[in-house]
Protein backbone atom coordinates (compact mmCIF):
# COMPACT_ATOMS: atom_id res chain seq x y z
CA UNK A 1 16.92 11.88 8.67
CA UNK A 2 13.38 13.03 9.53
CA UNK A 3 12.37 16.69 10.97
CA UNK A 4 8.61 17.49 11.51
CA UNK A 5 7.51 20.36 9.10
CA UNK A 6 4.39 20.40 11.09
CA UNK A 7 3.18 24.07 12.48
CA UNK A 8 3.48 22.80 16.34
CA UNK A 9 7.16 21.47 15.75
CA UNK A 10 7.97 24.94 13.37
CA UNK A 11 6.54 26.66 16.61
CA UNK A 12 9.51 25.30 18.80
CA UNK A 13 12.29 25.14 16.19
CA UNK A 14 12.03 22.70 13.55
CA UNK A 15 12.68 24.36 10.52
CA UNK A 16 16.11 25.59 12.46
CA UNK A 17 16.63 21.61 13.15
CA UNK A 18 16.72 20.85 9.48
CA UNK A 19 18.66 23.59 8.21
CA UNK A 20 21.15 23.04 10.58
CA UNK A 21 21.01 19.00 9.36
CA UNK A 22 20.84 19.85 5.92
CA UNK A 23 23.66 22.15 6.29
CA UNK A 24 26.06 19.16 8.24
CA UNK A 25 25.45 17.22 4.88
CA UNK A 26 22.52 14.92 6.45
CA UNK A 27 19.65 13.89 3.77
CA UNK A 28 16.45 15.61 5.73
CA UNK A 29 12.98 14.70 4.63
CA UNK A 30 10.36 16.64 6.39
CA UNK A 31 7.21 14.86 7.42
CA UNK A 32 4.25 15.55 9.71
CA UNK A 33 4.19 15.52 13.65
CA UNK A 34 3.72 11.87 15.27
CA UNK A 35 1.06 13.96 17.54
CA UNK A 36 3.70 13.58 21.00
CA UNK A 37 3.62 17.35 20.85
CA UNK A 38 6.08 17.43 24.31
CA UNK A 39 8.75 15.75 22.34
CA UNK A 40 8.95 18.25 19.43
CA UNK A 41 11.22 18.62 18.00
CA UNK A 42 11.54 14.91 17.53
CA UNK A 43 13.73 13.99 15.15
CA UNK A 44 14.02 10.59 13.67
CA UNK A 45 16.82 8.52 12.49
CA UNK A 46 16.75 5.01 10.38
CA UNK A 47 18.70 2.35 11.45
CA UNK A 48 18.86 -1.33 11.23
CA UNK A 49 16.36 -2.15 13.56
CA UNK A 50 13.84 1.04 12.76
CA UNK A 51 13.61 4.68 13.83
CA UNK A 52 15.38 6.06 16.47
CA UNK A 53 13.98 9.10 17.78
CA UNK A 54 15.63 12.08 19.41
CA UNK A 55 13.71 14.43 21.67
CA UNK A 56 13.04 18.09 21.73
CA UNK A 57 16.09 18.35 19.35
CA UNK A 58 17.56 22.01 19.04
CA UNK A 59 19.81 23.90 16.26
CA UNK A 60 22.72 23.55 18.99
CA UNK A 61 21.96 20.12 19.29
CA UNK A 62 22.70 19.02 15.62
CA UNK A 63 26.78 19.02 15.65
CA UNK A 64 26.65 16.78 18.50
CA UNK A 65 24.11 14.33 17.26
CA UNK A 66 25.89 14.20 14.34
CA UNK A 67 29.26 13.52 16.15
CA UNK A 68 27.72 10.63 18.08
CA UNK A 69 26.69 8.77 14.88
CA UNK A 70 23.13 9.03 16.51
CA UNK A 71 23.44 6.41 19.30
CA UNK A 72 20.44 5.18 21.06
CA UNK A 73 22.41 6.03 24.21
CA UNK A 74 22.51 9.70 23.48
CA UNK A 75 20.81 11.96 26.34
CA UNK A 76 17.90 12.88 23.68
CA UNK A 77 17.35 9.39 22.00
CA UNK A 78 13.96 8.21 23.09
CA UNK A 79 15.05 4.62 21.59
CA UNK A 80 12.90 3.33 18.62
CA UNK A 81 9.76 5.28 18.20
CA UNK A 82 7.19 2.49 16.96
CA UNK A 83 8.28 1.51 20.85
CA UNK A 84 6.79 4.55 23.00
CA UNK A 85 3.64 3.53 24.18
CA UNK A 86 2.04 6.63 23.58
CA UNK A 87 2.55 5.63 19.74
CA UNK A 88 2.54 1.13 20.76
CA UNK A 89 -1.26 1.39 22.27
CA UNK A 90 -2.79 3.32 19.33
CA UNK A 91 -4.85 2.60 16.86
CA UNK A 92 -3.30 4.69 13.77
CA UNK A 93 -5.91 4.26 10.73
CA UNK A 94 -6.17 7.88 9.28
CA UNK A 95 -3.31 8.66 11.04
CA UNK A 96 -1.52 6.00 10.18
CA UNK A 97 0.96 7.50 7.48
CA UNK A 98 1.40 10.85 9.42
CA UNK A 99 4.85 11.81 10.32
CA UNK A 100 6.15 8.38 8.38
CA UNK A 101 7.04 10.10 5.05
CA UNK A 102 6.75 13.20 3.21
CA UNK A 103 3.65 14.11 3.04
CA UNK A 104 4.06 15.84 -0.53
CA UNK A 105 5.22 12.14 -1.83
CA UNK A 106 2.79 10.29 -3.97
CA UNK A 107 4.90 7.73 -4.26
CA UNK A 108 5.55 7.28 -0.73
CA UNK A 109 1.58 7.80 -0.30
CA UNK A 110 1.29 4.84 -2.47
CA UNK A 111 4.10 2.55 -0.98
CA UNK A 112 1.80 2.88 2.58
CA UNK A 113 -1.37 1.66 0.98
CA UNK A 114 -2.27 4.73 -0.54
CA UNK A 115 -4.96 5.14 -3.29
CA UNK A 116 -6.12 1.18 -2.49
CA UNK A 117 -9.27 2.47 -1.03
CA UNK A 118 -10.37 4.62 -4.10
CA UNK A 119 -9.04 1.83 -6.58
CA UNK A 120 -11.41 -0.32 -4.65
CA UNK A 121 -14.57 2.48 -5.39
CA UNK A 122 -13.95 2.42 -9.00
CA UNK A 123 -14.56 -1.16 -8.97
CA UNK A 124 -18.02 -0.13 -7.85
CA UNK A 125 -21.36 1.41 -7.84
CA UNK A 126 -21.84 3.97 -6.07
CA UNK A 127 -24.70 3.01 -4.42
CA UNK A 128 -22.38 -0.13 -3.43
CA UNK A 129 -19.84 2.39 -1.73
CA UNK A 130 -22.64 4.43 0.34
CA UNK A 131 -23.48 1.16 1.51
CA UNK A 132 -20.22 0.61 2.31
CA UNK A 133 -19.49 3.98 4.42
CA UNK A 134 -22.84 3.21 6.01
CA UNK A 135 -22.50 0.01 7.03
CA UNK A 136 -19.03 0.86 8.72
CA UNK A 137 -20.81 2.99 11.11
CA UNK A 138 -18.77 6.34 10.34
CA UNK A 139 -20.10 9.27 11.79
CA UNK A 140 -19.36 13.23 11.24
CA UNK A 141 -16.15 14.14 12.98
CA UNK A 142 -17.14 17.34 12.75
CA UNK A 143 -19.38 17.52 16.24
CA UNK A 144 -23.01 16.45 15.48
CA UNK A 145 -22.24 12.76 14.90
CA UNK A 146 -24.32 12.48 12.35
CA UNK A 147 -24.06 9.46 10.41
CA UNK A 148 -21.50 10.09 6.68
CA UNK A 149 -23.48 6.93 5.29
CA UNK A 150 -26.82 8.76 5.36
CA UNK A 151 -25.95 11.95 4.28
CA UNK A 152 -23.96 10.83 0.98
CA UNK A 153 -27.27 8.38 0.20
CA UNK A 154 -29.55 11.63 0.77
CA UNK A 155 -27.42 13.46 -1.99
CA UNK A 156 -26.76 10.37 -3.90
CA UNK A 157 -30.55 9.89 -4.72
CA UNK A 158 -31.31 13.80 -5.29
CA UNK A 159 -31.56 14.62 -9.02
CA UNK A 160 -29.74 17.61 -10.00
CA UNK A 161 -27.67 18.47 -12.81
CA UNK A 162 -24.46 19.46 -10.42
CA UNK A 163 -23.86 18.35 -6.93
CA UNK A 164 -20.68 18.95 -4.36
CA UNK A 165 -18.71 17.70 -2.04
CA UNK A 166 -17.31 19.96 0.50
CA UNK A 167 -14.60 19.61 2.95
CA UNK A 168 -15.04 21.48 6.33
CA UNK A 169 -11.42 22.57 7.49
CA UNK A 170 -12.49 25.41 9.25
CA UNK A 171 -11.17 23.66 12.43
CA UNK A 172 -11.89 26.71 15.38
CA UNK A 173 -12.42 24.84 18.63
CA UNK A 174 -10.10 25.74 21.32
CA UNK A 175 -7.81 22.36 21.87
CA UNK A 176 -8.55 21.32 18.64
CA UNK A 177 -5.72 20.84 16.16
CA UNK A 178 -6.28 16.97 14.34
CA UNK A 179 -7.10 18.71 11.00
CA UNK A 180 -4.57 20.55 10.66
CA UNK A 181 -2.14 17.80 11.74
CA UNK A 182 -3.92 15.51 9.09
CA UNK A 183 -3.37 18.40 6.36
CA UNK A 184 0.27 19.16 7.04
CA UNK A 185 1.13 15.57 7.48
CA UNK A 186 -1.02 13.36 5.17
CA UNK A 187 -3.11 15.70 2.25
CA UNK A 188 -3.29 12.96 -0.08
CA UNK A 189 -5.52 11.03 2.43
CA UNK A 190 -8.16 13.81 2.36
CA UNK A 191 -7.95 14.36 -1.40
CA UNK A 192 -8.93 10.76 -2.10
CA UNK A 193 -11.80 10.50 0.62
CA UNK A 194 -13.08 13.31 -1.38
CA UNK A 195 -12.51 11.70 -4.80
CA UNK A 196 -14.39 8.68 -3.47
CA UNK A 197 -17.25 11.13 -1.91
CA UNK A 198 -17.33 12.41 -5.57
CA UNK A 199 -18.01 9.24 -7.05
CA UNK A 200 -20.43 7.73 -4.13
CA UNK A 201 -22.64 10.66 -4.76
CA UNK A 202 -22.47 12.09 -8.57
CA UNK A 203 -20.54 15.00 -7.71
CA UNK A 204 -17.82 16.49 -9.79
CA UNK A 205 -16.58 19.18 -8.17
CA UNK A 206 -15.17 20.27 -4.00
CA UNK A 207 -14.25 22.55 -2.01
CA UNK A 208 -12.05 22.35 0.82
CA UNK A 209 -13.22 25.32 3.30
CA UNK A 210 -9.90 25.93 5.16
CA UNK A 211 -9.60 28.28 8.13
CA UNK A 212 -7.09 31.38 7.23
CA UNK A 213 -5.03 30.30 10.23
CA UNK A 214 -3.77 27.80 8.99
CA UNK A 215 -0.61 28.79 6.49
CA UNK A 216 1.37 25.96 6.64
CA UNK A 217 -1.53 23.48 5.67
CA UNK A 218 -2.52 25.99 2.92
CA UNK A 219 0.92 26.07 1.54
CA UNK A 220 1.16 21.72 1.67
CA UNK A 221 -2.52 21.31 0.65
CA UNK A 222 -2.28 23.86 -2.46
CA UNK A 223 0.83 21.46 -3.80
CA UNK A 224 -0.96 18.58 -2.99
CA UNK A 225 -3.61 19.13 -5.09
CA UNK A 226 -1.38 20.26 -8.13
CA UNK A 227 0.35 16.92 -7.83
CA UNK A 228 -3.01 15.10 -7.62
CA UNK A 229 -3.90 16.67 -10.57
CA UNK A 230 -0.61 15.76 -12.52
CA UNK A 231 -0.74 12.53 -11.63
CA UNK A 232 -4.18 11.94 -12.22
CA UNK A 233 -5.76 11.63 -9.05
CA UNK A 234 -7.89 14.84 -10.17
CA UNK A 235 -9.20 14.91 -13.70
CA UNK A 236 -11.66 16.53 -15.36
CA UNK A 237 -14.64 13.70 -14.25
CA UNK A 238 -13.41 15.79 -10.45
CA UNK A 239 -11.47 18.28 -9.09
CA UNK A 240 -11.15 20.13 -6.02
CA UNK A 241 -10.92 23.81 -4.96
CA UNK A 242 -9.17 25.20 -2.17
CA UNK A 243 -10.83 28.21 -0.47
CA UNK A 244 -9.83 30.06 2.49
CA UNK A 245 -12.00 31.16 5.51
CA UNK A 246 -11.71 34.45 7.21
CA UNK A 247 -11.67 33.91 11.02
CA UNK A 248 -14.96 33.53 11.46
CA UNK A 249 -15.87 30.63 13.77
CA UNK A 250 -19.67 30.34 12.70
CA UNK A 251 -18.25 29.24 9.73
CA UNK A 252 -18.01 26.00 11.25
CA UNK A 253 -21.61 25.39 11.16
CA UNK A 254 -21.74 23.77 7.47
CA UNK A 255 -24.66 26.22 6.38
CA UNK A 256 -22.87 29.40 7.27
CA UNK A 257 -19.68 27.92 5.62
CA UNK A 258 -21.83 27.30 2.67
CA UNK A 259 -22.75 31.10 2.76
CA UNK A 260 -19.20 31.88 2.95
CA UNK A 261 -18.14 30.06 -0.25
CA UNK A 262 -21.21 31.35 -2.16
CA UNK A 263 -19.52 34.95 -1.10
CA UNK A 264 -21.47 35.93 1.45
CA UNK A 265 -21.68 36.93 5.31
CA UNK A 266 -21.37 33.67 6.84
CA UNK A 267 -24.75 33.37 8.28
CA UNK A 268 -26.51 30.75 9.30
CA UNK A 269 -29.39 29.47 7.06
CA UNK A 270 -32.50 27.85 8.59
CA UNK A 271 -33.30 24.65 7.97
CA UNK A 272 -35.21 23.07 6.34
CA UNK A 273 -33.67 22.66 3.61
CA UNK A 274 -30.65 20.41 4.17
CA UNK A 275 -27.65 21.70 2.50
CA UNK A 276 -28.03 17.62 1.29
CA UNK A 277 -31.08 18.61 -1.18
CA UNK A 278 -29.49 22.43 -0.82
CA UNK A 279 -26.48 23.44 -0.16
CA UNK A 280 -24.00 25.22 -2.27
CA UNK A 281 -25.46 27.08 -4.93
CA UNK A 282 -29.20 25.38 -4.22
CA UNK A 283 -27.47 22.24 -5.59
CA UNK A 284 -27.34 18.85 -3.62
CA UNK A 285 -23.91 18.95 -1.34
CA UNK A 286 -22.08 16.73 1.20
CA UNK A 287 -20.36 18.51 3.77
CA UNK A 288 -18.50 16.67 5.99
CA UNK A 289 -15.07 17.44 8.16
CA UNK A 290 -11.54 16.46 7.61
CA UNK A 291 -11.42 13.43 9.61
CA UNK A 292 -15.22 12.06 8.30
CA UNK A 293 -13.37 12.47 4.91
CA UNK A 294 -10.43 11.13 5.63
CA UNK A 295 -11.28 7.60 7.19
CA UNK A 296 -13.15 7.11 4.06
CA UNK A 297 -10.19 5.75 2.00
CA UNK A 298 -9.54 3.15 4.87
CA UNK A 299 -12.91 1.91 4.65
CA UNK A 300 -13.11 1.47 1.09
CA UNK A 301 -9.12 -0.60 1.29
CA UNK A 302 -10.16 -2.64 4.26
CA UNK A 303 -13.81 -3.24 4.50
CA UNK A 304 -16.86 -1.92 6.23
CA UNK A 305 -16.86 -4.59 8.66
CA UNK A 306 -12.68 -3.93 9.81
CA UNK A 307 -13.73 -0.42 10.68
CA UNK A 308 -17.23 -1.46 12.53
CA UNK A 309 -15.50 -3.86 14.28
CA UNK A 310 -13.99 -0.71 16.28
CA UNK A 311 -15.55 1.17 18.92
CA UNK A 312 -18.99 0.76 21.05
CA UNK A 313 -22.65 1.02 20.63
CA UNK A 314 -23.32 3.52 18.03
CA UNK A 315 -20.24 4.73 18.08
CA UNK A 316 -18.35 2.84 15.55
CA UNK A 317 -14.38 2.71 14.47
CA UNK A 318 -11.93 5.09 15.92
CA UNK A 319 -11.83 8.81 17.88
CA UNK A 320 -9.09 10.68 17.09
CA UNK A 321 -8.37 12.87 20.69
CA UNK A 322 -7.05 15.92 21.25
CA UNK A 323 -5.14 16.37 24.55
CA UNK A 324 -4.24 20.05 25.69
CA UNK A 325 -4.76 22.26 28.56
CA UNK A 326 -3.25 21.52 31.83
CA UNK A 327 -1.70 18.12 30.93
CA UNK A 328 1.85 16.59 31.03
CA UNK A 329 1.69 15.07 27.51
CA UNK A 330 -0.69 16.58 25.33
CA UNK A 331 -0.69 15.88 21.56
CA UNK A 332 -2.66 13.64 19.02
CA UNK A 333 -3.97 10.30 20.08
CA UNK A 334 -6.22 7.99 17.64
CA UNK A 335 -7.85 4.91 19.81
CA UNK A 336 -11.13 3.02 19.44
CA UNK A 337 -14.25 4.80 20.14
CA UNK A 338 -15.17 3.57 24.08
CA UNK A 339 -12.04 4.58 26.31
CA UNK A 340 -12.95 6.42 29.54
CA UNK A 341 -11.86 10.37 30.15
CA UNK A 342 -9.43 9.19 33.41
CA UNK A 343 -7.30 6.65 31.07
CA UNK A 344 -6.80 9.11 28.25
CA UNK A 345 -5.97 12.50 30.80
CA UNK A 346 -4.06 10.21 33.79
CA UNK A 347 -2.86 6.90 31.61
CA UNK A 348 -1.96 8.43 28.37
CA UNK A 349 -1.65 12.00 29.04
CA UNK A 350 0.05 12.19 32.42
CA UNK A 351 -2.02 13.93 34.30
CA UNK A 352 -2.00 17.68 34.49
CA UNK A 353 1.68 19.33 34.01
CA UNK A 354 1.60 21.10 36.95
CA UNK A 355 1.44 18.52 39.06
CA UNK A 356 -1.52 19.64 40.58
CA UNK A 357 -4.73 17.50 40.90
CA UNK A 358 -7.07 17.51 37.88
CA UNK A 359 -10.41 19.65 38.58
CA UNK A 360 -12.35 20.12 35.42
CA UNK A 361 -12.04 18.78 31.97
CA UNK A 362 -13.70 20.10 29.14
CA UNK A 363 -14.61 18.00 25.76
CA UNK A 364 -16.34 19.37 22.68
CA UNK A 365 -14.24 22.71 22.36
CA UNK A 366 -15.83 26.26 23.80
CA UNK A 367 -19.40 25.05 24.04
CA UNK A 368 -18.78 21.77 25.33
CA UNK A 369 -19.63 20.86 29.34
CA UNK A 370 -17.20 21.02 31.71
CA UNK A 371 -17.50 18.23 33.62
CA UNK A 372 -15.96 17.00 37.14
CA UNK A 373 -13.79 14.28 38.49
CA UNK A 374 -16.46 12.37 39.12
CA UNK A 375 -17.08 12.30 35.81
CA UNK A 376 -13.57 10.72 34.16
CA UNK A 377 -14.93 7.28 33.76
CA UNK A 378 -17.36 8.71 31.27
CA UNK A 379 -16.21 6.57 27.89
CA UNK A 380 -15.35 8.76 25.26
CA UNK A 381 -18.33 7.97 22.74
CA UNK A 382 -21.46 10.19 21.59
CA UNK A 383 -24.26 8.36 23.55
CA UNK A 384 -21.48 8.37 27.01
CA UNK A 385 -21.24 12.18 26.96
CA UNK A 386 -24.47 13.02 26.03
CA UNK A 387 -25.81 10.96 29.36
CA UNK A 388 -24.06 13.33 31.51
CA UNK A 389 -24.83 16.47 29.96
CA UNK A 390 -21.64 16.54 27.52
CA UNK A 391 -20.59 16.17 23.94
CA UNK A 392 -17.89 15.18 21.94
CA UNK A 393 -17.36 17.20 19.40
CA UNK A 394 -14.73 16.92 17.01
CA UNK A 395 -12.52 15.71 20.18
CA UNK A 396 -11.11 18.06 21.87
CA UNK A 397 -10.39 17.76 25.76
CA UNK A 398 -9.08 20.65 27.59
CA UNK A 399 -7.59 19.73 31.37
CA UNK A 400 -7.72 22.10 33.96
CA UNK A 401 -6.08 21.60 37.79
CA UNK A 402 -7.92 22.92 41.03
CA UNK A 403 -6.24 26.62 40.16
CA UNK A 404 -9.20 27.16 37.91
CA UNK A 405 -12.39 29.65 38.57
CA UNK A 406 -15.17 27.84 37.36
CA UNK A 407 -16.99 30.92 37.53
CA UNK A 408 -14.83 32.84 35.25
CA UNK A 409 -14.44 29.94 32.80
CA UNK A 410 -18.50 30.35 32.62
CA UNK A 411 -17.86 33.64 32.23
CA UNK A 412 -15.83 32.81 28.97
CA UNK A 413 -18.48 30.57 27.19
CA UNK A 414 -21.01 33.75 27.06
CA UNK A 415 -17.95 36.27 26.14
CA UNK A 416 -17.15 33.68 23.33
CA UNK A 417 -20.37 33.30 22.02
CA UNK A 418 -21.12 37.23 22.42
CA UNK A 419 -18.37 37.90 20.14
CA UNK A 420 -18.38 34.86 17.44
CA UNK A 421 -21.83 34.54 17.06
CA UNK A 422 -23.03 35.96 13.48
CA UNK A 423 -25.97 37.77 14.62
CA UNK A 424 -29.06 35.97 12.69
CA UNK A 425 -30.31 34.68 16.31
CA UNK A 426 -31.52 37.30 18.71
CA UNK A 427 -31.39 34.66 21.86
CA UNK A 428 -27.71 34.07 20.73
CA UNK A 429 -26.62 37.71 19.69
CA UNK A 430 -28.70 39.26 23.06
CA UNK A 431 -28.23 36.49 25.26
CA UNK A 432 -25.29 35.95 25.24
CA UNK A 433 -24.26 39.52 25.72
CA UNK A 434 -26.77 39.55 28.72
CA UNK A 435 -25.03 35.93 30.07
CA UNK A 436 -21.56 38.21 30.20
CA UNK A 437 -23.52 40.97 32.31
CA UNK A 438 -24.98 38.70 34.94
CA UNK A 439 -21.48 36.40 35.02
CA UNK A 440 -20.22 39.44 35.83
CA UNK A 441 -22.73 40.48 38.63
CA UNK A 442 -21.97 37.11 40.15
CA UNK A 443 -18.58 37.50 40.17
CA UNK A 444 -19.23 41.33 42.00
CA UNK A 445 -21.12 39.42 44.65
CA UNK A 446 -24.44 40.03 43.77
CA UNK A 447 -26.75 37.92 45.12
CA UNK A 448 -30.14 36.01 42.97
CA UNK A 449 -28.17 36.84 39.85
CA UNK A 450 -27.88 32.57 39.32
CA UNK A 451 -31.45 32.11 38.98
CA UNK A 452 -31.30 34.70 36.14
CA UNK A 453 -28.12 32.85 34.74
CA UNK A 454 -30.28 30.03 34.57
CA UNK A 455 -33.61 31.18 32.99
CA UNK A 456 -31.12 32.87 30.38
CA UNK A 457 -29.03 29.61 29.64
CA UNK A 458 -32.41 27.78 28.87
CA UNK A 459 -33.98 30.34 26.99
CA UNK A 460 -30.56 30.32 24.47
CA UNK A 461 -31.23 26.34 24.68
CA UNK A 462 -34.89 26.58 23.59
CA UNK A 463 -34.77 29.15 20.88
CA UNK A 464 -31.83 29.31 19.41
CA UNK A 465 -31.43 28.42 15.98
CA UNK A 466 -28.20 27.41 15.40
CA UNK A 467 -25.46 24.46 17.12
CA UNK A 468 -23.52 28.08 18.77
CA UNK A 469 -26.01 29.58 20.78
CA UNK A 470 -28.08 26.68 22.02
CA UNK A 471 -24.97 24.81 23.17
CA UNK A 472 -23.36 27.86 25.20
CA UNK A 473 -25.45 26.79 28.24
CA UNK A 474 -23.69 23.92 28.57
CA UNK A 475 -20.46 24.81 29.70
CA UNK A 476 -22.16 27.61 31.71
CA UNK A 477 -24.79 25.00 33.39
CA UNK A 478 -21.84 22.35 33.82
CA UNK A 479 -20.25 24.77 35.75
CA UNK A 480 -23.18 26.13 37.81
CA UNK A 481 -24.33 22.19 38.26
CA UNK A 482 -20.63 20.72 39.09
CA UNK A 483 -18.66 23.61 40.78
CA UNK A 484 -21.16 25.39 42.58
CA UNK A 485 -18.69 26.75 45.39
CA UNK A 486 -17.16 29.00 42.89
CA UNK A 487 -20.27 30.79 41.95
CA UNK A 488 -20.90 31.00 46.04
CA UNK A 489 -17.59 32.25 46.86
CA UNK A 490 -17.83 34.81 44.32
CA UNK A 491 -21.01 35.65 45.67
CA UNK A 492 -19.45 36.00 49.15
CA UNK A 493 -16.73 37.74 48.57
């Protein structure tokens, strides 16, 4: 008997599920989410022929399920779940072990192919495995896209007498949720991408940077790394510290997280110099984000050629998508880089859950563009986005029907920024206050307030010195470029 133990199932009534199991005398082992968030609870069963799932599975549900012997024709089986096609079309590499087994399992970590990618690092150099993560094509996860392969050779050749690798879990963007799912359901997975960071570049300590929100992948990620280091997956040659955030979303951007752990206001720091010659302490440092991290271990067991062999253009192996919003099926969805916005939000997501046509759609959390209709055969992929005024991000994509006010979702962007940024950057700490003020002026009906949007929007764009405030013009220029009418019809009313 499997139960979820992951936060979105808990937040629907998963831990009631498997009390109520345990307490009928069923064996429950509690694993991750399988990411098909409008099934949860979904519990699974093992039978002959593989797991049978049972959907949306309630504390009132459990006497009966347990009556029927767990039939595949009960009213909540979902028949086997390797079946569904929203699990059949995927392409599960770092997700692969997530909501399989317990994720606090070594054993079971192993079983699944566990640990093969960092036995395969100590059987080389380490220049030999930053050619390795190069040559895949990996790039951060994080937002920028920058490639890993570069950045670990940057810190690999810098002479120091301590370097670090550190783990950016601060995971803030609205719709965003694949780290923590990755956490709660697979830890081990991050720990050894780490390990093998550590040995690519000479580092022997990190730091995973996890945002305070998260309690239940502090409380699985704290005994993961005890276990690791009992079993000898941390020694003394590495080892890795777990360090909580404080809400702050600047502390995103990897130099203002690096000001963070140092014990400071997370600020941002100018750069030059790159937290790769200085980053924590002044010492050489790789950041990189949960997923970067995590897809290293599959790189290392497989081959940099497998993983390259994924994806399009510069965009290489696979995109792990976020679906939320105004959708029918929202949840976790790990494909090859190159599928369009209209198959993921109408193919594998449904369309929107109210039924309603789909309006806007927003990728790249907060700051990303919101971008039209007309623009859902964009392929998901860095270059894609970026030639209509988008970006990916760390893959989040918000759905909204015709309901929404494109004018008050501009609006939000500013507000967002006013209130999140850290206050180094007067065209981001002013600006963005001032974007609020003439949003709102719009939305009053004053007229020749856009052309002062505008000016403002670029300004933040050209001066800014950090990712936050130059990229809050683009959901406010999306909107002003794309949904026009709303901005008029505030204006005339």
């Amino acid at each position: 008997m499997f139960v979820p133990g992951d936060a979105a199932a808990r937040s629907v009534g998963a831990e009631a599920v498997a009390l109520a199991f345990a307490a009928s005398g069923m064996e429950v082992v509690r694993t991750g989410s399988r990411g098909m968030l409008w099934l949860e609870p979904l519990v699974e069963v093992e039978g002959a022929d593989g797991r049978v799932g049972f959907r949306n599975v309630r504390a009132a549900d459990v006497a009966g399920l347990v009556a029927s012997g767990f039939g595949g024709g009960h009213a909540l089986s979902v028949g086997r779940v390797e079946d569904l096609p929203w699990l059949a079309r995927q392409s599960r590499l770092t997700f692969a072990r997530v909501g399989v087994a317990d994720p606090l399992s070594l054993a079971a970590y192993r079983a699944q192919g566990g640990l093969a990618g960092l036995e395969a690092a100590r059987g080389l150099a380490p220049d030999a495995i930053v050619a390795a993560v190069t040559s895949s094509g990996l790039r951060g996860r994080g937002g920028a896209g920058f490639p890993t392969g570069v950045k670990w050779r940057t810190v690999a050749g810098a002479v120091a007498d301590q370097k670090y690798v550190v783990c950016n879990a601060d995971e803030g963007d609205s719709g965003t949720f694949a780290d923590r799912m990755l956490i709660e359901g697979d830890p081990f997975v991050l720990i050894e991408g780490m390990v093998i960071a550590g040995l690519a570049v000479g580092a022997s300590q990190g730091f995973i940077y996890l945002r305070s929100e998260y309690p239940q992948a502090e409380r699985v990620l704290r005994a993961a790394l005890e276990i690791a280091r009992a079993e000898g997956v941390l020694a003394a040659g590495f080892d890795i510290e777990l360090r909580m955030g404080a809400g702050s979303y600047i502390c995103g951007e990897e130099t203002a997280l690096l000001e963070s752990l140092e014990g400071r206001r997370g600020v941002v720091r100018a750069k030059p110099p790159l937290p790769a010659l200085q980053g924590l302490f002044g010492k050489p440092t790789v950041v990189n984000n949960v997923l970067s991290l995590a897809a290293v271990p599959w790189i290392l067991a497989h081959g940099a050629e497998a993983y390259a062999a994924l994806g399009t253009g510069r965009s290489r192996g696979t995109l792990v998508v976020q679906l939320a919003g105004n959708v029918k099926r929202g949840g976790l969805f790990e494909l090859p880089f190159g599928v369009s916005l209209r198959e993921v939000i109408e193919d594998i997501g449904g369309g929107t859950r109210s039924g309603r046509p789909v309006r806007a759609v927003q990728v790249g959390g907060p700051l990303g563009a919101y971008l039209p209709v007309s623009r859902l055969d964009t392929a998901l992929d860095y270059e894609a986005l970026a030639a209509v005024g988008g970006m990916l991000g760390h893959g989040g994509i918000v759905v909204f029907d015709d309901t929404v006010d494109m004018a008050k979702q501009a609006r939000f962007a500013f507000e967002f920024c006013a209130k999140e940024s850290c206050g180094k950057c007067t065209p981001c700490r002013i600006g963005a206050v001032r974007g609020v003020e003439v949003v709102d002026r719009i939305i009053a009906g004053k007229a020749g307030e856009i052309a002062v949007l505008e000016d403002l929007a670029a300004l933040m764009t050209d001066a800014s010195l950090c990712a936050m405030g130059g990229l809050t013009p683009l959901p406010v220029m999306s909107a002003l470029k794309h949904f026009p009418e709303d901005f008029r019809r505030a204006l005339a009313a």
